[in-house]
C-alpha atoms as a PDB file:
ATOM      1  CA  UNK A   1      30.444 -31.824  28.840  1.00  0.00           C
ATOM      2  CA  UNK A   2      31.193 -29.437  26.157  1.00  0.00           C
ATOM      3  CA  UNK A   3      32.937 -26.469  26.918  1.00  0.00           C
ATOM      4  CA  UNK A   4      31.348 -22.935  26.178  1.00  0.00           C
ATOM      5  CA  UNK A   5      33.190 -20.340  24.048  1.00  0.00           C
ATOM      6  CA  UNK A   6      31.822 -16.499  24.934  1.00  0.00           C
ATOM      7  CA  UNK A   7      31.581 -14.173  21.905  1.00  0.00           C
ATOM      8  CA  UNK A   8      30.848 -10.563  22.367  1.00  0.00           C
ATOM      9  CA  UNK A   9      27.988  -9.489  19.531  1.00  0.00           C
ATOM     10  CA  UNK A  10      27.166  -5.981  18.961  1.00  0.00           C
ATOM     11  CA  UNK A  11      24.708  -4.881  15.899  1.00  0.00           C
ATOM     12  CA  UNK A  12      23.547  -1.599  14.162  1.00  0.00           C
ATOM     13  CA  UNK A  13      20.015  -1.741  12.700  1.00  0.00           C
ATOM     14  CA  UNK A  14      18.090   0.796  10.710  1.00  0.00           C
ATOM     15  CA  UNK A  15      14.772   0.384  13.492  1.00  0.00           C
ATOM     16  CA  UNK A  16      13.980  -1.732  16.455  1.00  0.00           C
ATOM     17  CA  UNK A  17      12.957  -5.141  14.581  1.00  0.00           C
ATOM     18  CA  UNK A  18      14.538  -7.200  11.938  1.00  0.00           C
ATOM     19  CA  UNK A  19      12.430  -7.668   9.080  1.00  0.00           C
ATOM     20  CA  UNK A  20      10.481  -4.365   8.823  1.00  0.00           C
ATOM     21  CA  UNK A  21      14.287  -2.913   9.350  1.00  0.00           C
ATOM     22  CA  UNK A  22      17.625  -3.851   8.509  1.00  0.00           C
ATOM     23  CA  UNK A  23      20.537  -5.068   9.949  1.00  0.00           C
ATOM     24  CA  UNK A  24      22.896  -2.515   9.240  1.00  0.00           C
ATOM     25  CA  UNK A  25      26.495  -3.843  10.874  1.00  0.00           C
ATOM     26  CA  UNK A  26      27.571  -6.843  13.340  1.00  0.00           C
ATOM     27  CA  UNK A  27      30.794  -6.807  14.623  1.00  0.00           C
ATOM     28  CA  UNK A  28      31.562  -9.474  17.240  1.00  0.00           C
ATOM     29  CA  UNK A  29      34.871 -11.206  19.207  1.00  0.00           C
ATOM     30  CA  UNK A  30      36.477 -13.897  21.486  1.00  0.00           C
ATOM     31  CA  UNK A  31      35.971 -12.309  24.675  1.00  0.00           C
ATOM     32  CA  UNK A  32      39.046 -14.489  25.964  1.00  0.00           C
ATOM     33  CA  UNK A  33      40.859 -13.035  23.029  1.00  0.00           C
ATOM     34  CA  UNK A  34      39.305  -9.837  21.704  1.00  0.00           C
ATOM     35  CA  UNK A  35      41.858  -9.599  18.906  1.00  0.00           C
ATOM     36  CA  UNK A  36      40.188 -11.967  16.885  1.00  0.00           C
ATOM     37  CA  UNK A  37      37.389 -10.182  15.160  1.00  0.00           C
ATOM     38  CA  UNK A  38      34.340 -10.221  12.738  1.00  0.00           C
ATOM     39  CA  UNK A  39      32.969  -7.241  11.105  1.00  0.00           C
ATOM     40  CA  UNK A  40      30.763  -7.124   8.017  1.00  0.00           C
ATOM     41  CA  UNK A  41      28.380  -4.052   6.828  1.00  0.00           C
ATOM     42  CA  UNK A  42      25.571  -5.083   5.004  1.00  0.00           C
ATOM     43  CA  UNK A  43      22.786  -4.003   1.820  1.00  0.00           C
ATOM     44  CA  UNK A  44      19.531  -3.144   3.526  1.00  0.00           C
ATOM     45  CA  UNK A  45      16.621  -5.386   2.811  1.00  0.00           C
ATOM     46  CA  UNK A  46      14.289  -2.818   3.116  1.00  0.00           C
ATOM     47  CA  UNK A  47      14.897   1.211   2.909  1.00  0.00           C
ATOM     48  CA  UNK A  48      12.720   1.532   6.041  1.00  0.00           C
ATOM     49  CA  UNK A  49      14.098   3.367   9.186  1.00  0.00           C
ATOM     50  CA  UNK A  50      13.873   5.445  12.420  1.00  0.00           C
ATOM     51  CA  UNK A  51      16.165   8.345  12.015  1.00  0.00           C
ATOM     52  CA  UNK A  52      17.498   8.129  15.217  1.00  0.00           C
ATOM     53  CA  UNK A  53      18.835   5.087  14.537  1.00  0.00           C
ATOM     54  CA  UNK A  54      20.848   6.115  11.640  1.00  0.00           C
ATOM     55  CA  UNK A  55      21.728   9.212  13.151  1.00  0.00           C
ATOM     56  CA  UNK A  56      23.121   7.374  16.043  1.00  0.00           C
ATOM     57  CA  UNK A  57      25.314   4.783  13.742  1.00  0.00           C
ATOM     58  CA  UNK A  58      26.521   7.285  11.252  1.00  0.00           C
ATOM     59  CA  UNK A  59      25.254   4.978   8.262  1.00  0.00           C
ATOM     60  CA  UNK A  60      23.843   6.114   4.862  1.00  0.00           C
ATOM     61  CA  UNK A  61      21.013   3.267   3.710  1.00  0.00           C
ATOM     62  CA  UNK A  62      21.655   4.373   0.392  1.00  0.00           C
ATOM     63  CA  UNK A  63      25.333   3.680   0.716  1.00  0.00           C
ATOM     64  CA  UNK A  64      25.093   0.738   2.172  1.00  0.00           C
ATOM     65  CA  UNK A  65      22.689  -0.299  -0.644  1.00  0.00           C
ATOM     66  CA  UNK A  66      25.665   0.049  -2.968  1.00  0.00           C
ATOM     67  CA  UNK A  67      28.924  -1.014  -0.683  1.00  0.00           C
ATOM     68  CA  UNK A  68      27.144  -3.398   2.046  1.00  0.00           C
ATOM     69  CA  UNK A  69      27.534  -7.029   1.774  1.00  0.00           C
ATOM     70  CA  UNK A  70      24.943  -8.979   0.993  1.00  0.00           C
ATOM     71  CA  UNK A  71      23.175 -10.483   3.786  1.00  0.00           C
ATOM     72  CA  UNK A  72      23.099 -14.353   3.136  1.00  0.00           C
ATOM     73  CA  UNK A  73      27.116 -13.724   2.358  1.00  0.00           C
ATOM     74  CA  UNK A  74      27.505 -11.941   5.373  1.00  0.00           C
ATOM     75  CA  UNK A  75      25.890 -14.437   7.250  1.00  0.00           C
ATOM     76  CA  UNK A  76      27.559 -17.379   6.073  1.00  0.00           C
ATOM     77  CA  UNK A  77      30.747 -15.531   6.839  1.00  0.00           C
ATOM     78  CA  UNK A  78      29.539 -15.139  10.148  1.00  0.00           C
ATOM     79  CA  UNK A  79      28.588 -18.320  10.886  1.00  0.00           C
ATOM     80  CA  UNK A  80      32.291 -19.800   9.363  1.00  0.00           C
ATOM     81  CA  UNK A  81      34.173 -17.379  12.135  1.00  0.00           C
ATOM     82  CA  UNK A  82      32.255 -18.848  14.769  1.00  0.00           C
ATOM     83  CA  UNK A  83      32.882 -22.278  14.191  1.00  0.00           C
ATOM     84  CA  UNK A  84      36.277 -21.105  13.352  1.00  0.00           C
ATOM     85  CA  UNK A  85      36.908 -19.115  16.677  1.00  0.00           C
ATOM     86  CA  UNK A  86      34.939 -21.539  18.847  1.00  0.00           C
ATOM     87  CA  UNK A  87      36.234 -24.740  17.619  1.00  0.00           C
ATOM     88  CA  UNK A  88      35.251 -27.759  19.748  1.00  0.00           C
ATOM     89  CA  UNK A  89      33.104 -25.339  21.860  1.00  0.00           C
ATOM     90  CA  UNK A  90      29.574 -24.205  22.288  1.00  0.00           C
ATOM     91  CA  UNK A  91      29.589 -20.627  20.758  1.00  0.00           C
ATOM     92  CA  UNK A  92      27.812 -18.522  23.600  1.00  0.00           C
ATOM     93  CA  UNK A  93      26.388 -15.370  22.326  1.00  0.00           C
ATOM     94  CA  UNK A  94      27.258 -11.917  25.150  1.00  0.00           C
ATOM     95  CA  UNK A  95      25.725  -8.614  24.384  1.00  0.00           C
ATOM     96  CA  UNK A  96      25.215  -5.363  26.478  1.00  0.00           C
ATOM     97  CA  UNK A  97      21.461  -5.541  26.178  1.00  0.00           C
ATOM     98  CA  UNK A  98      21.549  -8.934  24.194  1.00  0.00           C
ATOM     99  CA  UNK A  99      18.201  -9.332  23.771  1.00  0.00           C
ATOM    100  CA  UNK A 100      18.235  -6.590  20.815  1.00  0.00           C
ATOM    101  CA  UNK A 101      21.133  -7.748  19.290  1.00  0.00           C
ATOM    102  CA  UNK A 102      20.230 -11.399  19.335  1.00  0.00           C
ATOM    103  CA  UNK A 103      17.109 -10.553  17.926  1.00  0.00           C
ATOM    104  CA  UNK A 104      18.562  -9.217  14.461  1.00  0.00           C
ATOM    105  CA  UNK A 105      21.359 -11.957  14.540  1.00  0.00           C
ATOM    106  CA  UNK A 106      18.983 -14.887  14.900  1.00  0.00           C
ATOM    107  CA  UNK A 107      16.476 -13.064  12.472  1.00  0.00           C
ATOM    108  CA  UNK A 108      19.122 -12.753   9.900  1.00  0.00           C
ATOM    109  CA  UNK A 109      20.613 -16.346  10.375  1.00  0.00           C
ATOM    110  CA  UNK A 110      17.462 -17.870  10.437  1.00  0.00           C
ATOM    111  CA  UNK A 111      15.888 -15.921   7.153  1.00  0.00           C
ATOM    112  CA  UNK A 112      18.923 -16.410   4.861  1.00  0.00           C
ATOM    113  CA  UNK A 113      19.116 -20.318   5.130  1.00  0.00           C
ATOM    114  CA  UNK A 114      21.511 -20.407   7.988  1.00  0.00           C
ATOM    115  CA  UNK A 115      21.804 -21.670  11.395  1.00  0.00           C
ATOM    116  CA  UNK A 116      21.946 -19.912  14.401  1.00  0.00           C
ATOM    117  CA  UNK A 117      25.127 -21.064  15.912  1.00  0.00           C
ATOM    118  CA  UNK A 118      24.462 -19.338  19.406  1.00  0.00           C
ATOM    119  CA  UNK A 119      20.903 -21.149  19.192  1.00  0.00           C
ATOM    120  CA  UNK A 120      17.968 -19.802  21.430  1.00  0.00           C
ATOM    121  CA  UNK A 121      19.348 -16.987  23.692  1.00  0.00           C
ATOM    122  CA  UNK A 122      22.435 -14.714  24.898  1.00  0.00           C
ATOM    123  CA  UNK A 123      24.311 -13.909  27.912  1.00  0.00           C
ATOM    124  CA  UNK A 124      22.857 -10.512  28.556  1.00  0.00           C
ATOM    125  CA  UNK A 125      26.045  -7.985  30.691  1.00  0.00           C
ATOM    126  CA  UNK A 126      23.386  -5.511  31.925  1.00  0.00           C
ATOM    127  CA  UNK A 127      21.479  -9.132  33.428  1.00  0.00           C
ATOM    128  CA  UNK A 128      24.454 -10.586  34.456  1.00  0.00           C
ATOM    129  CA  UNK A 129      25.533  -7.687  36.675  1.00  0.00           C
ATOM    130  CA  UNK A 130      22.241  -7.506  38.150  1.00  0.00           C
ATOM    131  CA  UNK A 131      22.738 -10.732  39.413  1.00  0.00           C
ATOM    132  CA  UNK A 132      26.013 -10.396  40.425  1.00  0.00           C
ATOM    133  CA  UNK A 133      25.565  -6.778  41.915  1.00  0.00           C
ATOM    134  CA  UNK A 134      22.016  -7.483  43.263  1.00  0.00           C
ATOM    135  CA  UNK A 135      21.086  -3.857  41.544  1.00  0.00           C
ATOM    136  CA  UNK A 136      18.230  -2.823  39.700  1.00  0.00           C
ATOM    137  CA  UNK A 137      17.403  -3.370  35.992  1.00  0.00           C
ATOM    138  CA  UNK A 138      18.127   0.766  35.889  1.00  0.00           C
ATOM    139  CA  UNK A 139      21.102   0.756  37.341  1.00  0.00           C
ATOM    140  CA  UNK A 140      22.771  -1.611  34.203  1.00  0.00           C
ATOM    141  CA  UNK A 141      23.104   1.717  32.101  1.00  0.00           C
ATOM    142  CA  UNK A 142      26.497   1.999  31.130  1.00  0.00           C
ATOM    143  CA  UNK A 143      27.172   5.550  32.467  1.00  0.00           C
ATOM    144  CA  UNK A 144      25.986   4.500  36.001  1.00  0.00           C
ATOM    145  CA  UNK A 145      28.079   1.517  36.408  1.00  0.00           C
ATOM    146  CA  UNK A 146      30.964   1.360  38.242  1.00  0.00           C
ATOM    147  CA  UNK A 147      33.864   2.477  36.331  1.00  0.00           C
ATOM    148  CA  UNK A 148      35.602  -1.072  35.843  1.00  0.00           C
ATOM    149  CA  UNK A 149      32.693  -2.465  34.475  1.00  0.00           C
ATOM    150  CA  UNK A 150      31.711   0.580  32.017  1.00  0.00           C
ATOM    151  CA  UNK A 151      33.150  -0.089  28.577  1.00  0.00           C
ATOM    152  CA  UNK A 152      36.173   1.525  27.438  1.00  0.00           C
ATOM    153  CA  UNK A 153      36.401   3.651  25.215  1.00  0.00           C
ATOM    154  CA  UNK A 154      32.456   4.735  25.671  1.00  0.00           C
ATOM    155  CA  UNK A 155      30.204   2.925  23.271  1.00  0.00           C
ATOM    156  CA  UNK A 156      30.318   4.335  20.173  1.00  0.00           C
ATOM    157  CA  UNK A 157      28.042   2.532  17.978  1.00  0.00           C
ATOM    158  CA  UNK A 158      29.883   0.754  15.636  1.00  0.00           C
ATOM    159  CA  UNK A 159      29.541  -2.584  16.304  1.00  0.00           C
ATOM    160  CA  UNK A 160      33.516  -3.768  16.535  1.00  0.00           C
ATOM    161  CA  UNK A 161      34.472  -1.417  18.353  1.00  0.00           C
ATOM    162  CA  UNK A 162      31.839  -1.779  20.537  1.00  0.00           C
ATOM    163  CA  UNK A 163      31.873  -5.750  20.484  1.00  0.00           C
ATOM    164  CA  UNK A 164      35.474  -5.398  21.802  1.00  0.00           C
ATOM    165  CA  UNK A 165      34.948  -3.205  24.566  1.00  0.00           C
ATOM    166  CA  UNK A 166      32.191  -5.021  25.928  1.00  0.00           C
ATOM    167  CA  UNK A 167      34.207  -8.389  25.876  1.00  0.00           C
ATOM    168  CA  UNK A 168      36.435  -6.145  28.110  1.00  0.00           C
ATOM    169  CA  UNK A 169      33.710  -5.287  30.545  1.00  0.00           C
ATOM    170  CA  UNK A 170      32.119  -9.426  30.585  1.00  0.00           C
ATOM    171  CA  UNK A 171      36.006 -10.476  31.126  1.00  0.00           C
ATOM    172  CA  UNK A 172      36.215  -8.301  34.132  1.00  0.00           C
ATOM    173  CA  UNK A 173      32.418  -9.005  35.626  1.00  0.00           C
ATOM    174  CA  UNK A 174      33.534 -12.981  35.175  1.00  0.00           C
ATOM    175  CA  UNK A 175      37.009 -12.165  36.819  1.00  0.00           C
ATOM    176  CA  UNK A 176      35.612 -10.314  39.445  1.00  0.00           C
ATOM    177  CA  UNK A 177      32.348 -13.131  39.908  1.00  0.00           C
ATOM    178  CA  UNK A 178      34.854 -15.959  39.886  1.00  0.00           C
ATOM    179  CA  UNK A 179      36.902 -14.323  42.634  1.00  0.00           C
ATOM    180  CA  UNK A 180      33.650 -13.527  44.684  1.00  0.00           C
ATOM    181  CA  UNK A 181      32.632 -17.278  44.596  1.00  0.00           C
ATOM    182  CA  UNK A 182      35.950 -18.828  45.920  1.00  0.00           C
ATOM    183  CA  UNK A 183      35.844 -16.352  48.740  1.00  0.00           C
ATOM    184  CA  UNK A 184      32.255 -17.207  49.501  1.00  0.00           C
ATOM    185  CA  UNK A 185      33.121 -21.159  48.789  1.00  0.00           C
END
C-alpha cells in the first residue's frame, strides 16, 4: 500500500467559480514539513470579479495581468513540486474549507493540459474536526474553534501564509486524533 503525503492548499480567486473567475494565487506545503513551500501568482483569464473578493486578497487584476504567471506555467510548476515533495507517495490534497480550493486547483489543472495530482477530492480541516469533535458544520469557523486548532497567525488571505498555518492546525487535529485512538484502542 502506498503511503499518503498531506499537502496543505490554500487559493485566492477573483469570484466563487473557476472559469467565469480567476485563480488569483495558490500557495501550498508539506504539512509534515511546512518549510517546504509553493507559491505562484497568476495572469487572470478573465477580468471578471466580486469585489469582495479582491478586497479581501489585496490583489489588483490589472496587475496581475502584467506580473502574474501564466497559468499553464504555473500549473506545471505546481504539479513538478508535488511530485517533488511527495515522492513515492500519494499527494493528498488538505484545505480549511477544501472544497473551494480544490475546486479552482482541479479546474486549473484540468483546463491547462495537466493532471490533477491530488485526483478527485481533499481532506477538508473544518470536516475533519467535525468528525473528530462530533460538532456542528457551524462550529468549524476558525474564530470558534478551540484555540489549538485555530490557525496561527489568523488567516490572512494570502495563500502561503495561510497554507502554512493550516498545515499547523491539520498536524495538531492528527496529533491530537492519533492520541485519542490509542487511548480508546
Amino acid at each position: 500500500m502506498n503511503s499518503e503525503h498531506y499537502i496543505s492548499v490554500d487559493v485566492e480567486a477573483s469570484g466563487p467559480v473557476p472559469g467565469d473567475y480567476s485563480l488569483l494565487a495558490v500557495g501550498a506545503c508539506s504539512v509534515l514539513t511546512p518549510d517546504k513551500t509553493f507559491y505562484r501568482e497568476l495572469k487572470p483569464i478573465t477580468m471578471a470579479y466580486e469585489p469582495a473578493a479582491l478586497r479581501v486578497s489585496g490583489f489588483s487584476l490589472d496587475r496581475l495581468a502584467v506580473d502574474g504567471e501564466d497559468p499553464a506555467s504555473a500549473m506545471s510548476a505546481f504539479e513538478f513540486w508535488i511530485g517533488e515533495v511527495a515522492v513515492d507517495a500519494d499527494p493528498v490534497m488538505v484545505g480549511f474549507n477544501a472544497s473551494f480550493d480544490w475546486s479552482f486547483v482541479n479546474w486549473y489543472f484540468v483546463h491547462f493540459g495537466r493532471r490533477n495530482p491530488f485526483g478527485i477530492g481533499a481532506v477538508d480541516i473544518k470536516s475533519y474536526f467535525m468528525g473528530f469533535a462530533g460538532s456542528s458544520w457551524k462550529a468549524t469557523r476558525s474564530s470558534l474553534l478551540p484555540t489549538q486548532y485555530r490557525p496561527q497567525p489568523s488567516q490572512r488571505h494570502n495563500a502561503l501564509d495561510d497554507a502554512v498555518a493550516q498545515a499547523q492546525v491539520f498536524q495538531t487535529m492528527l496529533r491530537d486524533s492519533r492520541e485519542r485512538s490509542e487511548r480508546l484502542g
